[in-house]
C-alpha atoms as a PDB file:
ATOM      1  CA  UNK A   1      21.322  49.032 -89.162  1.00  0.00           C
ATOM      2  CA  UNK A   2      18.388  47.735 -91.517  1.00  0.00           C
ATOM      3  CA  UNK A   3      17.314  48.671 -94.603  1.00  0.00           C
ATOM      4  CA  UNK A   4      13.686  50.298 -94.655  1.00  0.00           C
ATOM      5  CA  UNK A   5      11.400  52.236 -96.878  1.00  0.00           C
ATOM      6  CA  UNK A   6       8.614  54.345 -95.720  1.00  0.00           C
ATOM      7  CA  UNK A   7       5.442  54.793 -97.484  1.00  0.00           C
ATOM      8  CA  UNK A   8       3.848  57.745 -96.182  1.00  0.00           C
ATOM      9  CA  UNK A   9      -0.113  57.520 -96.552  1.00  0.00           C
ATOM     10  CA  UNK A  10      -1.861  60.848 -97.983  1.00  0.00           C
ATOM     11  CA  UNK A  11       0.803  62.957 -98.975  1.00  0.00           C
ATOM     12  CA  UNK A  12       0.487  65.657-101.549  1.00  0.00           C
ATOM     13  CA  UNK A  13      -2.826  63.770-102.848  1.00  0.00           C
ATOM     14  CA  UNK A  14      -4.851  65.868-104.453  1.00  0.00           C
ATOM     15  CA  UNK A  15      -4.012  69.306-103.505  1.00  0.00           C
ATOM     16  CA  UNK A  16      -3.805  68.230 -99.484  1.00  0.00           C
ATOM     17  CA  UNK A  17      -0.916  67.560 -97.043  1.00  0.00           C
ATOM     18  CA  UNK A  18       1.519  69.171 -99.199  1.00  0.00           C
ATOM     19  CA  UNK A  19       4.795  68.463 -98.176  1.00  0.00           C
ATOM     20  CA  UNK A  20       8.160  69.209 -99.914  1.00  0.00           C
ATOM     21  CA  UNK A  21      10.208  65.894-100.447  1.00  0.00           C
ATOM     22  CA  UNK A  22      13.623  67.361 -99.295  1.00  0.00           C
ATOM     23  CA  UNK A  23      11.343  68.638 -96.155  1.00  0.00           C
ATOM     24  CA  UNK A  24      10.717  64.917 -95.315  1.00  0.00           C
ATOM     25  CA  UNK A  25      14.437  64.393 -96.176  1.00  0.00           C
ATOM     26  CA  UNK A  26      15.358  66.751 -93.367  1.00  0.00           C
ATOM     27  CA  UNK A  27      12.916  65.324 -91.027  1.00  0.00           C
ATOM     28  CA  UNK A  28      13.855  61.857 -91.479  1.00  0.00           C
ATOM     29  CA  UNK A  29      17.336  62.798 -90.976  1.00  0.00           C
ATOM     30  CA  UNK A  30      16.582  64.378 -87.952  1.00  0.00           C
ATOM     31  CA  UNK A  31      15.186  61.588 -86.695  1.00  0.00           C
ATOM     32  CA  UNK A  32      18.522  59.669 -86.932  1.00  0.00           C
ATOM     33  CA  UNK A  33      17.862  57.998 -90.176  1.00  0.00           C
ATOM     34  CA  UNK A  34      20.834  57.501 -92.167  1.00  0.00           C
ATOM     35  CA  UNK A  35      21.299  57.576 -96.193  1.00  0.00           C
ATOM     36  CA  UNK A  36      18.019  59.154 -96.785  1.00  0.00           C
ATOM     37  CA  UNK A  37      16.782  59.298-100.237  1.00  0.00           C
ATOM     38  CA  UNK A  38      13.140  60.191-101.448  1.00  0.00           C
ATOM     39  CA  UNK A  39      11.636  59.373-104.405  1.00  0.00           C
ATOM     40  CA  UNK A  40       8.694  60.965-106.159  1.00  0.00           C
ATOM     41  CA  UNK A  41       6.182  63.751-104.407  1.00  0.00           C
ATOM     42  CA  UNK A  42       4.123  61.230-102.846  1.00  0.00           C
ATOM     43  CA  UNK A  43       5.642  60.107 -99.522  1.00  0.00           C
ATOM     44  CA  UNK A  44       8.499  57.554-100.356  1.00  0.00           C
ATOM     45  CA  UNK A  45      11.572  57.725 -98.734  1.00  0.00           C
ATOM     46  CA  UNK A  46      14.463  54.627 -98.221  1.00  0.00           C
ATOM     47  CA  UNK A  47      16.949  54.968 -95.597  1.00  0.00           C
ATOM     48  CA  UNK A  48      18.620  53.013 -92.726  1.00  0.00           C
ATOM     49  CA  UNK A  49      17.882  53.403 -89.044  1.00  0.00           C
ATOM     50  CA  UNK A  50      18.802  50.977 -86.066  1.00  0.00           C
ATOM     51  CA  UNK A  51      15.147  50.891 -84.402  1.00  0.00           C
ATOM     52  CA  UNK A  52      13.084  47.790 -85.276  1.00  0.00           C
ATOM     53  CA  UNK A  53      10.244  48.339 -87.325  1.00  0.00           C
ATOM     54  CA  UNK A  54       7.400  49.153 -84.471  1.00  0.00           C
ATOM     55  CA  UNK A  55       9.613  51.082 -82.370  1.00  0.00           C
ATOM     56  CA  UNK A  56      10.566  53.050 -85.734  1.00  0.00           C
ATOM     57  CA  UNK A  57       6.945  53.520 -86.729  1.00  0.00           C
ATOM     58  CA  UNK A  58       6.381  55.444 -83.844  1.00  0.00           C
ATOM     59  CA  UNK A  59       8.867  57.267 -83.372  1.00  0.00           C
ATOM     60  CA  UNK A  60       8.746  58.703 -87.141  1.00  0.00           C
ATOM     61  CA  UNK A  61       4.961  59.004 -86.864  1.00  0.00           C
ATOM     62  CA  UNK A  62       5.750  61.034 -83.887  1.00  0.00           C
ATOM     63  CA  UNK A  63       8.404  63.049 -85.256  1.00  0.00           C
ATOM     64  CA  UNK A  64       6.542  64.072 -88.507  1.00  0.00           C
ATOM     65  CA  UNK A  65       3.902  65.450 -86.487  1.00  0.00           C
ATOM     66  CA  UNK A  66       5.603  67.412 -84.441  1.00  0.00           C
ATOM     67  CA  UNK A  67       8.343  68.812 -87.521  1.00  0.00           C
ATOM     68  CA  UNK A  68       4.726  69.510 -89.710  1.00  0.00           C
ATOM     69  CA  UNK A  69       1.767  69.799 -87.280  1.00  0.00           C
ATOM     70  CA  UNK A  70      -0.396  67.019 -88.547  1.00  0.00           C
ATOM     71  CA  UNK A  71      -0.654  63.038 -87.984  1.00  0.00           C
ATOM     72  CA  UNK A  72       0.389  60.637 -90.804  1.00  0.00           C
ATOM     73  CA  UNK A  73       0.669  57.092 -91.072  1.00  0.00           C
ATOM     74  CA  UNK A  74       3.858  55.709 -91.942  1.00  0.00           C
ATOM     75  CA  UNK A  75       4.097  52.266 -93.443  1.00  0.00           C
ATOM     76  CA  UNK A  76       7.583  50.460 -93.118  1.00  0.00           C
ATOM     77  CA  UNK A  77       8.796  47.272 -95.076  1.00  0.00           C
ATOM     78  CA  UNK A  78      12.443  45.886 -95.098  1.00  0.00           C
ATOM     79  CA  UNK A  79      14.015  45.309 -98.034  1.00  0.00           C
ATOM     80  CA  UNK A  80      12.987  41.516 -97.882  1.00  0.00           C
ATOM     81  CA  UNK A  81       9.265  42.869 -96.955  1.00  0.00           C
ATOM     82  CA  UNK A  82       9.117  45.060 -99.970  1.00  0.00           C
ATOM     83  CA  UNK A  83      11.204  42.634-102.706  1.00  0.00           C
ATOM     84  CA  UNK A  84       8.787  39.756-101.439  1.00  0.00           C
ATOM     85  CA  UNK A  85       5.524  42.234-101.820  1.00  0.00           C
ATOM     86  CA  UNK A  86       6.875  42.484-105.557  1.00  0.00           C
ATOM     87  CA  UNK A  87       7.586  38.935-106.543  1.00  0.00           C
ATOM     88  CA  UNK A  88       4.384  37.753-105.345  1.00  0.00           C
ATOM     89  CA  UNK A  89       2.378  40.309-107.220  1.00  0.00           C
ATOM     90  CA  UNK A  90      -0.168  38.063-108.588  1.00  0.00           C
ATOM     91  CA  UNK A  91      -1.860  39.822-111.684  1.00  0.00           C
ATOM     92  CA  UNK A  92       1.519  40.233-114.115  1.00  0.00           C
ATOM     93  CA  UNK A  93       0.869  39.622-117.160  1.00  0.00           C
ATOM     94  CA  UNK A  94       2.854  40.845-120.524  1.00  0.00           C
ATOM     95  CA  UNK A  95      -0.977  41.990-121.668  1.00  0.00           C
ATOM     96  CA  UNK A  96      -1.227  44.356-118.857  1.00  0.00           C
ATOM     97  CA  UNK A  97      -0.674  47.907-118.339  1.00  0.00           C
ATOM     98  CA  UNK A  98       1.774  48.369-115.614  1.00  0.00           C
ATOM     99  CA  UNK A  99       0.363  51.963-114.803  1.00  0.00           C
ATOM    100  CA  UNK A 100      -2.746  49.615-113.460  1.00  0.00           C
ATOM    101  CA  UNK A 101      -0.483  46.796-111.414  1.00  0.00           C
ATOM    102  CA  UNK A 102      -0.471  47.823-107.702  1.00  0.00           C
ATOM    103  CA  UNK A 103      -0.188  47.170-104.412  1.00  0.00           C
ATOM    104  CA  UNK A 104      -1.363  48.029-101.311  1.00  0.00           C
ATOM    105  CA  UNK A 105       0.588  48.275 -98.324  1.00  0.00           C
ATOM    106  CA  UNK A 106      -0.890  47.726 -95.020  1.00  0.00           C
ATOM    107  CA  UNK A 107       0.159  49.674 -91.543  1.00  0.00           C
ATOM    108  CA  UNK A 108      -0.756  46.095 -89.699  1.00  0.00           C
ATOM    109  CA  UNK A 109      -2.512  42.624 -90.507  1.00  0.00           C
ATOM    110  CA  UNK A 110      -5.906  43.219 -92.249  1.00  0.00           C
ATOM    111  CA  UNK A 111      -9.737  41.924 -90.686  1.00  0.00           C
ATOM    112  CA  UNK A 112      -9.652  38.036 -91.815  1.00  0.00           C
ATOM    113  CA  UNK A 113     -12.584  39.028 -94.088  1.00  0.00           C
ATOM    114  CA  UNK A 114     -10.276  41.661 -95.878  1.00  0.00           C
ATOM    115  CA  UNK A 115     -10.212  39.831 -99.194  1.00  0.00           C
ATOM    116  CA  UNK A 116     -14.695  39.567 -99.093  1.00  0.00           C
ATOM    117  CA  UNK A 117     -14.597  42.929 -98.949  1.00  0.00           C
ATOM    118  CA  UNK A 118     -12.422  43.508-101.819  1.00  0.00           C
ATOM    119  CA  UNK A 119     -14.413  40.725-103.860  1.00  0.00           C
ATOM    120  CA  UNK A 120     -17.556  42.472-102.653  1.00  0.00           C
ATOM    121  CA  UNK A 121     -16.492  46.336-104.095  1.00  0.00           C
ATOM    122  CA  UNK A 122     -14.351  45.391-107.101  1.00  0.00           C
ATOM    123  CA  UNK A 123     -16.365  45.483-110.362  1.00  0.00           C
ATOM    124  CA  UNK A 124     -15.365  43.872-113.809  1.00  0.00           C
ATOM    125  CA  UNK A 125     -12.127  44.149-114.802  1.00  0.00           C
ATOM    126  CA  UNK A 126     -10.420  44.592-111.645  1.00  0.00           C
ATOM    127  CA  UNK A 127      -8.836  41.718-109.872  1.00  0.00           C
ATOM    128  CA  UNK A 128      -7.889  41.867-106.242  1.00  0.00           C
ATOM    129  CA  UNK A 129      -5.434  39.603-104.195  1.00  0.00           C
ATOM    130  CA  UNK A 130      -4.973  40.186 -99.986  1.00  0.00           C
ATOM    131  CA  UNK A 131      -1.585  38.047 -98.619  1.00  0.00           C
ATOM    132  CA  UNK A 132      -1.144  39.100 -95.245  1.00  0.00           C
ATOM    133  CA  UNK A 133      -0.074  42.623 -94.760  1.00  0.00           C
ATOM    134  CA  UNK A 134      -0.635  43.151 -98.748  1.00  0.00           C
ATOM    135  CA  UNK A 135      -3.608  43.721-101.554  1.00  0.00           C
ATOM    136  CA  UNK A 136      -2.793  43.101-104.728  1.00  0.00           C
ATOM    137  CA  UNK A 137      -4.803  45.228-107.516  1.00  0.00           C
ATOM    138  CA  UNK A 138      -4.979  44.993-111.515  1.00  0.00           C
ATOM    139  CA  UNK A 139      -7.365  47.893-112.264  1.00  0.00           C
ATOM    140  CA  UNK A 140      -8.200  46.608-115.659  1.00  0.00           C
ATOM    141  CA  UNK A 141     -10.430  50.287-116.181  1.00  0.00           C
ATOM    142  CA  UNK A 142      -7.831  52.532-114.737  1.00  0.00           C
ATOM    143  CA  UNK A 143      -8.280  53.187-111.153  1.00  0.00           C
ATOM    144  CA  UNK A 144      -9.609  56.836-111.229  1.00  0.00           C
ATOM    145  CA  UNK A 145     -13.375  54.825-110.988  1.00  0.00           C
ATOM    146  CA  UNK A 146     -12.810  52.219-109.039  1.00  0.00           C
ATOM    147  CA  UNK A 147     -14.784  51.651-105.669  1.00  0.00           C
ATOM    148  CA  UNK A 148     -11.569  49.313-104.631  1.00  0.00           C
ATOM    149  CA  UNK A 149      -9.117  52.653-105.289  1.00  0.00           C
ATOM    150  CA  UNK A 150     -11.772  54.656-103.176  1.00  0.00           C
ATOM    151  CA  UNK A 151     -12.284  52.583-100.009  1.00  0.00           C
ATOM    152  CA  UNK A 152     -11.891  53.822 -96.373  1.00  0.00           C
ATOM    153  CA  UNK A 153      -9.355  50.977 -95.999  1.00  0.00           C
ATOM    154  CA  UNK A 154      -9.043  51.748 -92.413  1.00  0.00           C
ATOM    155  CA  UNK A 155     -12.575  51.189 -91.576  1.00  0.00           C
ATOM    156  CA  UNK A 156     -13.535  48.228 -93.928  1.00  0.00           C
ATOM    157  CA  UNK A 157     -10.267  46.682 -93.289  1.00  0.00           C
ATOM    158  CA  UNK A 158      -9.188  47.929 -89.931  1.00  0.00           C
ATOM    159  CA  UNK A 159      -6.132  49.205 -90.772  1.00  0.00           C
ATOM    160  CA  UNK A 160      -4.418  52.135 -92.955  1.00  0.00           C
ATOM    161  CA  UNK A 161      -3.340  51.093 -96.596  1.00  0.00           C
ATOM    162  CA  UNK A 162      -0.824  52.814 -98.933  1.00  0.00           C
ATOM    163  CA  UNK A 163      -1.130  52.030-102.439  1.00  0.00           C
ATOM    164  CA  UNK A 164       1.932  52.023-105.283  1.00  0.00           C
ATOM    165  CA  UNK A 165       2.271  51.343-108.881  1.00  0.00           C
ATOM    166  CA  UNK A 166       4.854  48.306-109.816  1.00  0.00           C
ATOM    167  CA  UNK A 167       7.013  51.221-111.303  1.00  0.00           C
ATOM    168  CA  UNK A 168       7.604  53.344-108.440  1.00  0.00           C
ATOM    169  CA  UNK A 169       7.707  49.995-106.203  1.00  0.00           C
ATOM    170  CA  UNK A 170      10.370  48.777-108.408  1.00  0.00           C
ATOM    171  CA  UNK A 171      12.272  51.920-107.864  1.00  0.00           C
ATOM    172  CA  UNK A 172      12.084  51.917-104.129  1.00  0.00           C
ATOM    173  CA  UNK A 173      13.922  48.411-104.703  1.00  0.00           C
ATOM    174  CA  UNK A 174      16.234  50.030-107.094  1.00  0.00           C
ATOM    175  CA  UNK A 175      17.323  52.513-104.393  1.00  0.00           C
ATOM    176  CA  UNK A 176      17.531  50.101-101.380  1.00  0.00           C
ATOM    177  CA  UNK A 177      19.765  47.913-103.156  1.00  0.00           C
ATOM    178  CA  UNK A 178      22.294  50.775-103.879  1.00  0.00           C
ATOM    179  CA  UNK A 179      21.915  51.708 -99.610  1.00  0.00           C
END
């Protein structure tokens, strides 16, 4: 059994794709996934399930459509995935606002021009970072502005991206560790 945490992309976001966490709970479960625990009303849950992580992406993706009736994208890490996504955030600083320090998690490898893209939309203050299956952000303004908080990820990137705050990352750690 491995460790993994989901990230669900676009869950209760503004008023759309509401979705009760202990819903999710009970879907997840359902879908044989074992020690389930959510965290927060935006689409994090850690648990343990025996699938490997693209055989597991679809076959939650699948089963969350057909328990709720619409398509999300569900973004796994391991526990090594998501501890190495928060040691190699790039922008810490003790000057910084953690409420602005976050990553973005990608559903698969970003266009090799990714991190152009970000340089090309982010504006001053804001600092950007792509590593793989990652974007770093430090939205020095807040990111309720920011072009790089707005972007159609999936279309200037290729691929979906989740974004969390080093808080509720550091949490998700918190709770694999005690799986």
């Amino acid at each position: 059994m491995q460790k993994y945490v989901a990230l669900i992309r676009g869950l209760n976001v503004g008023g759309h794709n509401k979705l009760a966490m202990k819903d999710l709970k009970s879907m997840l479960e359902a879908a044989d996934c074992e020690k389930v625990t959510t965290y927060i009303q935006s689409g994090n849950a850690v648990f343990r399930h025996k699938l490997d992580h693209d055989a597991l992406t679809k076959h939650l993706e699948t089963a969350f459509e057909c328990a709720f009736g619409y398509v999300a994208d569900f973004v796994l890490r391991s526990e090594k995935e998501l501890n190495s996504a928060f040691e190699n955030y790039p922008f810490f600083d003790e000057g910084r606002e953690l409420k602005f320090m976050m990553t973005g998690f990608a559903k698969s490898q970003m266009m090799p021009d990714a991190q152009s893209t970000f340089d090309d939309v982010a504006i001053e203050g804001e600092l950007v970072s792509s590593t793989g299956n990652e974007v770093h952000f430090y939205f020095g303004n807040g990111s309720g502005r920011s072009k790089l908080a707005a972007l159609n990820f999936s279309k200037k990137v290729g691929t979906p991206v989740t974004v969390r705050n080093r808080r509720t990352i550091s949490k998700l750690i918190e709770l694999m560790a005690a799986l």
